[in-house]
N, C-alpha and C. Protein backbone atom coordinates (compact mmCIF):
# COMPACT_ATOMS: atom_id res chain seq x y z
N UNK A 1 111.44 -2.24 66.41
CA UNK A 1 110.04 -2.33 66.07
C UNK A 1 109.31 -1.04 66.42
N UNK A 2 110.14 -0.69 67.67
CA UNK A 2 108.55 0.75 68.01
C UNK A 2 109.61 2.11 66.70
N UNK A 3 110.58 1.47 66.67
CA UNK A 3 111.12 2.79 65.59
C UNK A 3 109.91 2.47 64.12
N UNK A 4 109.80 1.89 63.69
CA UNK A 4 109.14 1.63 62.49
C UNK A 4 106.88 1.89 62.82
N UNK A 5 106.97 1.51 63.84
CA UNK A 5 105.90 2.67 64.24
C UNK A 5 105.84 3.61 64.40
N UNK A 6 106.22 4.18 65.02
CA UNK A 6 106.46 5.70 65.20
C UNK A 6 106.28 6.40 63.58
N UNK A 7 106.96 5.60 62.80
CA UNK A 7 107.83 6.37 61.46
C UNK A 7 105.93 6.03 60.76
N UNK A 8 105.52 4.77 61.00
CA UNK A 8 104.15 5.13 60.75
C UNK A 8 103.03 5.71 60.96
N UNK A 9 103.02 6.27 61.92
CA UNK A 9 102.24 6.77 63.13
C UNK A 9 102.04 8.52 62.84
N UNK A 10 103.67 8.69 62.09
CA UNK A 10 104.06 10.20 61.42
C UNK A 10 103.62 10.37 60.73
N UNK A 11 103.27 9.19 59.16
CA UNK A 11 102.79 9.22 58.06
C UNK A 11 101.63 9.15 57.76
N UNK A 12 101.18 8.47 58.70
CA UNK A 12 99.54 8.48 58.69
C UNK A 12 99.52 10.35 59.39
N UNK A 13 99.74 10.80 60.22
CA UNK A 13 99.85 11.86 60.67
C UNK A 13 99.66 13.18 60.17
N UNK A 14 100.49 12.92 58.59
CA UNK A 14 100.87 14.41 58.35
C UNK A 14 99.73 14.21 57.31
N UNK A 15 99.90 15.89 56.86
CA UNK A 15 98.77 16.05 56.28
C UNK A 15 98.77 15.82 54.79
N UNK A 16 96.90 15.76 54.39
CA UNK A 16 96.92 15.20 52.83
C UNK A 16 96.54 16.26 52.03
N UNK A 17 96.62 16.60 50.42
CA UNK A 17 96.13 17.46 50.21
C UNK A 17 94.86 17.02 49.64
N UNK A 18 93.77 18.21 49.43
CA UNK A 18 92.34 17.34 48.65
C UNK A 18 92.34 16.54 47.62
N UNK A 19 93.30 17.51 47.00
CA UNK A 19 93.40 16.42 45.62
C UNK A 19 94.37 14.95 45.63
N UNK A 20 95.04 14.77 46.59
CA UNK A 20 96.03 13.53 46.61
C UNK A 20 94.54 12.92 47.22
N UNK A 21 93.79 12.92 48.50
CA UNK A 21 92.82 12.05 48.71
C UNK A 21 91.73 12.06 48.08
N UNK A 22 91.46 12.75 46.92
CA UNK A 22 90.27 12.29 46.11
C UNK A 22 91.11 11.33 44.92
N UNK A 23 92.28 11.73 44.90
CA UNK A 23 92.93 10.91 43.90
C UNK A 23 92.85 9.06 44.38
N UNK A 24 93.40 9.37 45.54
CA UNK A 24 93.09 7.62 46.08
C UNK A 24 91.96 7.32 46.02
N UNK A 25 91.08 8.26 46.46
CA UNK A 25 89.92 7.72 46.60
C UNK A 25 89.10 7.13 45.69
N UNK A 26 89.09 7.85 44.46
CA UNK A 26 88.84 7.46 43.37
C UNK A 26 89.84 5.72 42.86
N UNK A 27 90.66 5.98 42.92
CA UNK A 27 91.73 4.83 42.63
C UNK A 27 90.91 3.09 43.83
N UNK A 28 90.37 4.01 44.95
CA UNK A 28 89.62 2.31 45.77
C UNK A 28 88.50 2.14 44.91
N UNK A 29 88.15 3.16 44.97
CA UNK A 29 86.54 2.80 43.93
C UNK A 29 85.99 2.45 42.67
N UNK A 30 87.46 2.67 42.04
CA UNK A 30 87.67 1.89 41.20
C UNK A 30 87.94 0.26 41.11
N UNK A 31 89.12 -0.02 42.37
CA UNK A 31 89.15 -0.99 42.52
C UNK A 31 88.01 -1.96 42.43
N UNK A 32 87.15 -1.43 43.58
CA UNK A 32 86.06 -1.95 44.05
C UNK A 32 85.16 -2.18 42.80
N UNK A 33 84.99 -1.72 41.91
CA UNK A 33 83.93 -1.64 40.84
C UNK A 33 84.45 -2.73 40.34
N UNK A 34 85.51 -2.70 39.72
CA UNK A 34 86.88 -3.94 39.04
C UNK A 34 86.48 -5.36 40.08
N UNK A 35 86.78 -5.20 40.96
CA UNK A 35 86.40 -6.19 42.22
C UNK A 35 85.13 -7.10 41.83
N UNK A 36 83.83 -5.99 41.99
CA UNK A 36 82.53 -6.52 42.24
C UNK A 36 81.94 -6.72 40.72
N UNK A 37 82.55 -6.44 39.65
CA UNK A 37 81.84 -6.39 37.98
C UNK A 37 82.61 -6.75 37.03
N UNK A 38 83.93 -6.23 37.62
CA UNK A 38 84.77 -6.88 35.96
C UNK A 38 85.24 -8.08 36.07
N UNK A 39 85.63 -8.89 37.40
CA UNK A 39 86.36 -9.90 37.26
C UNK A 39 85.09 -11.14 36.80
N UNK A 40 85.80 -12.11 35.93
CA UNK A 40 84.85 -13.40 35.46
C UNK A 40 84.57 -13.95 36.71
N UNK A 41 83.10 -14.65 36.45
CA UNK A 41 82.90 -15.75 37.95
C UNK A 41 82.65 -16.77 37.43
N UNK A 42 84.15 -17.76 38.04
CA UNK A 42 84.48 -19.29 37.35
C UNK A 42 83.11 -19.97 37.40
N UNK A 43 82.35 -20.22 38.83
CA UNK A 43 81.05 -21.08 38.58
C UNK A 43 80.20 -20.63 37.56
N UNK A 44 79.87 -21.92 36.53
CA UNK A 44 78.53 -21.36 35.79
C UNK A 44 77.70 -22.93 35.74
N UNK A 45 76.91 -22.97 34.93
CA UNK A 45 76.02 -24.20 34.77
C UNK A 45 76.72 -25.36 34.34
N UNK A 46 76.90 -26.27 34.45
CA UNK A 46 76.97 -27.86 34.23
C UNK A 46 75.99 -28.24 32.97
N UNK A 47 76.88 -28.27 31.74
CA UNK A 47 75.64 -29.14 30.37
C UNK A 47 76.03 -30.75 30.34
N UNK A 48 75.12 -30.95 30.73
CA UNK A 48 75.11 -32.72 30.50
C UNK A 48 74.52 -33.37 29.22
N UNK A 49 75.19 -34.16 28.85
CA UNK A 49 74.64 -35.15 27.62
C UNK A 49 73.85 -36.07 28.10
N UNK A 50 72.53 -36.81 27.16
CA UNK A 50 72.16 -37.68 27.59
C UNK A 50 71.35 -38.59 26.58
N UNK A 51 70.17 -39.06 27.34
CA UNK A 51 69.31 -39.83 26.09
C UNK A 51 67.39 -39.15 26.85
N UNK A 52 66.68 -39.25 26.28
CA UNK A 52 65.13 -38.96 26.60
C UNK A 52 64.79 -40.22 27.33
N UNK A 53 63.99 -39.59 28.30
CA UNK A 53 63.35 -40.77 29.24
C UNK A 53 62.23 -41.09 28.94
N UNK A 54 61.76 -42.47 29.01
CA UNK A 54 61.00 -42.77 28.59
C UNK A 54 60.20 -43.74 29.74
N UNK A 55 58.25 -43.89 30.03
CA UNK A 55 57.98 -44.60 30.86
C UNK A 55 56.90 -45.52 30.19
N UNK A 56 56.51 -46.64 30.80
CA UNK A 56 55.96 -47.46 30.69
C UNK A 56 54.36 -47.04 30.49
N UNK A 57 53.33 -47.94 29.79
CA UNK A 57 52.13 -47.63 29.53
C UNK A 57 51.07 -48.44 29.29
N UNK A 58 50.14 -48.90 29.59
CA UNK A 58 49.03 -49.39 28.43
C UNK A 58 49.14 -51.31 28.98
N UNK A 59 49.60 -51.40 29.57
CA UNK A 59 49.63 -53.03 30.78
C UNK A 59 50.63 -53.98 29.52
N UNK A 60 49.52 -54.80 28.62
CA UNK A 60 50.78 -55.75 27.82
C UNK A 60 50.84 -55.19 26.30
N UNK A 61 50.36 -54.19 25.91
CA UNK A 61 51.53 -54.01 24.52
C UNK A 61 52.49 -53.60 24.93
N UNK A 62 52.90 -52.80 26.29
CA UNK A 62 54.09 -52.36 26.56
C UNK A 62 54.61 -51.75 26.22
N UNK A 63 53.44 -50.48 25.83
CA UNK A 63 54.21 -49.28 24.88
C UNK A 63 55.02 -47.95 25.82
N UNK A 64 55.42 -46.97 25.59
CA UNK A 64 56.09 -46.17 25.99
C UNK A 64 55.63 -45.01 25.60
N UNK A 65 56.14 -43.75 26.91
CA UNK A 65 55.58 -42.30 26.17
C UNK A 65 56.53 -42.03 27.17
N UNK A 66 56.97 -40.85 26.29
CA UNK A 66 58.30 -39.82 26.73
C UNK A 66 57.61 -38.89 28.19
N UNK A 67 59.03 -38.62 29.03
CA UNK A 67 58.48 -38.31 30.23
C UNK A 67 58.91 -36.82 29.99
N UNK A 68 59.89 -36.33 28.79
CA UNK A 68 59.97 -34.51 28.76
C UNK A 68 61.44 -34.13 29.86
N UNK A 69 62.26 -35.75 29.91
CA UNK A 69 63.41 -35.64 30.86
C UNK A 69 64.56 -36.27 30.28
N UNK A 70 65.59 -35.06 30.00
CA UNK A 70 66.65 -35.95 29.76
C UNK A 70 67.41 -36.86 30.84
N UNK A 71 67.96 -37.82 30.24
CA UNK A 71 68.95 -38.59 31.45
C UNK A 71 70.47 -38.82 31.15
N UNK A 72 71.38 -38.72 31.92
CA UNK A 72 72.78 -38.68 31.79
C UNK A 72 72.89 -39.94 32.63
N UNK A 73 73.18 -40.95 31.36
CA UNK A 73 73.32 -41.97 32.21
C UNK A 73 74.45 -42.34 32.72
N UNK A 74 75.70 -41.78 32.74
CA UNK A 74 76.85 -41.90 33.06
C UNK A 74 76.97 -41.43 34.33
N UNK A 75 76.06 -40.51 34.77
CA UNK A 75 76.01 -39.63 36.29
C UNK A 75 74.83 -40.08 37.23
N UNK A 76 74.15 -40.38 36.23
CA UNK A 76 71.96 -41.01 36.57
C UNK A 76 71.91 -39.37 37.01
N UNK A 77 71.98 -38.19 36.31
CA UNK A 77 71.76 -36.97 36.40
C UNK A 77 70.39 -36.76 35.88
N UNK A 78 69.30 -36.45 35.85
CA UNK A 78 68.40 -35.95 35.03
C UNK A 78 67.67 -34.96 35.11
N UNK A 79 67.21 -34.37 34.13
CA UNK A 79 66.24 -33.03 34.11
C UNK A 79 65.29 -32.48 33.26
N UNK A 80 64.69 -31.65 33.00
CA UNK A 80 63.58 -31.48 32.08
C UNK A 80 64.71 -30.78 31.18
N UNK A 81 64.29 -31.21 29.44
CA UNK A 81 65.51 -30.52 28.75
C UNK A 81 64.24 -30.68 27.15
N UNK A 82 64.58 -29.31 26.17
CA UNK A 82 63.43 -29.16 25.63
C UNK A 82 63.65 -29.92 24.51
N UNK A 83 64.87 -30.48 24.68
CA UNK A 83 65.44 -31.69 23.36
C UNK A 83 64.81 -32.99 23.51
N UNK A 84 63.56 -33.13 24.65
CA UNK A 84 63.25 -34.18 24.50
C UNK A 84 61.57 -34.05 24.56
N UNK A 85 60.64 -34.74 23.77
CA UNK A 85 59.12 -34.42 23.50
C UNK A 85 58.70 -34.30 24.54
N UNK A 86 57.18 -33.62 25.13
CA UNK A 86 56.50 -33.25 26.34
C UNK A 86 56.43 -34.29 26.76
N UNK A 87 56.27 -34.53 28.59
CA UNK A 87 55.52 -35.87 29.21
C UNK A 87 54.45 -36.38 28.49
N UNK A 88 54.63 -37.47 28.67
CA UNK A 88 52.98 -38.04 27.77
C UNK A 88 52.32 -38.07 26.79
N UNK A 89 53.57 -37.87 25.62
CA UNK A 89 53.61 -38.29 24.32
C UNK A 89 54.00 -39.25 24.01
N UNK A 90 53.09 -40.31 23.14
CA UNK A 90 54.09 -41.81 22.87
C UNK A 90 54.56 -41.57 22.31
N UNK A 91 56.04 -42.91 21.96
CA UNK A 91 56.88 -43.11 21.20
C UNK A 91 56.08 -43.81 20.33
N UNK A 92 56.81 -44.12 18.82
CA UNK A 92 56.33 -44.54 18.24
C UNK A 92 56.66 -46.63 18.54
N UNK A 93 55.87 -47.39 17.81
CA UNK A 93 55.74 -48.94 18.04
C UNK A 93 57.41 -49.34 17.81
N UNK A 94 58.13 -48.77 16.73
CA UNK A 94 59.59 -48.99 16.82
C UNK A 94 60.34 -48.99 17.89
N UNK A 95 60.22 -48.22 18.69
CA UNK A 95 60.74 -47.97 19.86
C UNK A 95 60.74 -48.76 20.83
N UNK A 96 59.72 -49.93 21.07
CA UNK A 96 60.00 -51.21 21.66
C UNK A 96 61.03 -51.98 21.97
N UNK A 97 61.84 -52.17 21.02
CA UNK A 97 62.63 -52.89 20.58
C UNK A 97 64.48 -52.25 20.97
N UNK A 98 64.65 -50.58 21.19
CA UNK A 98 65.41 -50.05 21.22
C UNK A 98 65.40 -49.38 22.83
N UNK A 99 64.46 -49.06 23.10
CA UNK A 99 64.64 -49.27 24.90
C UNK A 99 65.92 -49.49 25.77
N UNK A 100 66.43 -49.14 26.33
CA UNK A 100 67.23 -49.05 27.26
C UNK A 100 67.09 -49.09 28.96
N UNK A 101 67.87 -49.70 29.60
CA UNK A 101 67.80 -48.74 31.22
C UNK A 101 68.79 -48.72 31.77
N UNK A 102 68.81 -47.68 32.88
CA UNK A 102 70.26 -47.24 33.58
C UNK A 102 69.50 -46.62 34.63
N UNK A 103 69.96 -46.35 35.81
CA UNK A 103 69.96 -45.22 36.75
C UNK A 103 68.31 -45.30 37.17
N UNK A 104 67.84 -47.22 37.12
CA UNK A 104 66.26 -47.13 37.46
C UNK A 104 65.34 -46.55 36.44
N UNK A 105 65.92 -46.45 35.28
CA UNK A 105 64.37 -45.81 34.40
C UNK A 105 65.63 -46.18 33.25
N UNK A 106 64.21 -46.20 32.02
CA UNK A 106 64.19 -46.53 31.07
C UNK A 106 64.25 -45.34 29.79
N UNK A 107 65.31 -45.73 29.02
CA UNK A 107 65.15 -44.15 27.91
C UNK A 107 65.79 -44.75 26.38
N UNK A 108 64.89 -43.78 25.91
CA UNK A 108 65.12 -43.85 24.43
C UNK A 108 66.14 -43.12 23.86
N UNK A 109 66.63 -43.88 22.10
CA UNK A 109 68.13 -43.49 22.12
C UNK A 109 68.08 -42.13 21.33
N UNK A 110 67.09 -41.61 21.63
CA UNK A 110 67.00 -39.84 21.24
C UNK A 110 68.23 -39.08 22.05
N UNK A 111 68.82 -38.58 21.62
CA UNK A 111 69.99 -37.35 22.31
C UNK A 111 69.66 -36.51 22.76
N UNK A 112 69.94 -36.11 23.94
CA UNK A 112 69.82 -34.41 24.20
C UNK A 112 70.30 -34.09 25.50
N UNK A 113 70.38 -32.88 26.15
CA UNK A 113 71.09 -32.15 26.58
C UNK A 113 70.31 -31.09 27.59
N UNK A 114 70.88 -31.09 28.79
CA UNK A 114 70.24 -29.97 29.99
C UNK A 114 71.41 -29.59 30.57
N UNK A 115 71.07 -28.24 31.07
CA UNK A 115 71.92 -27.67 32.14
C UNK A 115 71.38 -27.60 33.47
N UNK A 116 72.50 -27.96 34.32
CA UNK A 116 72.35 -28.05 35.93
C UNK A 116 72.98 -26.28 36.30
């Protein structure tokens, strides 16, 4: 073992010329660039499917107006997503009848889609 130090101890030792250590040097900093910019970064956003949320209104016609949130009802994920009309727009009187709930709230069978 101390033979194989030594033999390193020499090599680190002797001398470099300028151009062999700008040559490495260049060769880390490259690395490093490769390192910190070229490689892909696996995490990105989460797109969820869903339906538009919808809330209650108006005591007994029992109408509805969109809350501007999609819902993934398979996860009860939800978020503001622009596939679904602003808060506090009604649905139309059809929409009574087609209502849904999951995940504590109620949504209409409009489609759409947000990223986490």
């Amino acid at each position: 073992m101390n033979n194989k130090f030594d033999e390193l101890t020499k090599s680190l030792a002797q001398s470099v010329t300028r151009r062999a250590a700008l040559k490495q040097f260049g060769v880390g900093l490259a690395g490093l660039a490769l390192a910190c910019f070229g490689l892909p970064n696996k995490a990105g956003a989460v797109t969820y499917q869903g339906y538009c949320e919808v809330s209650t209104y108006g005591g007994l016609l029992n109408s509805y107006s969109y809350t501007g949130v999609c819902l993934d009802i398979n996860g009860c994920v939800g978020n503001s997503s622009t596939d679904c009309p602003a808060a506090g727009i009604p649905t139309n009187s059809a929409m009574k009848n087609k209502v849904r709930r999951a995940c504590f709230s109620e949504y209409s069978p409009k489609g759409c889609s947000f990223t986490l």
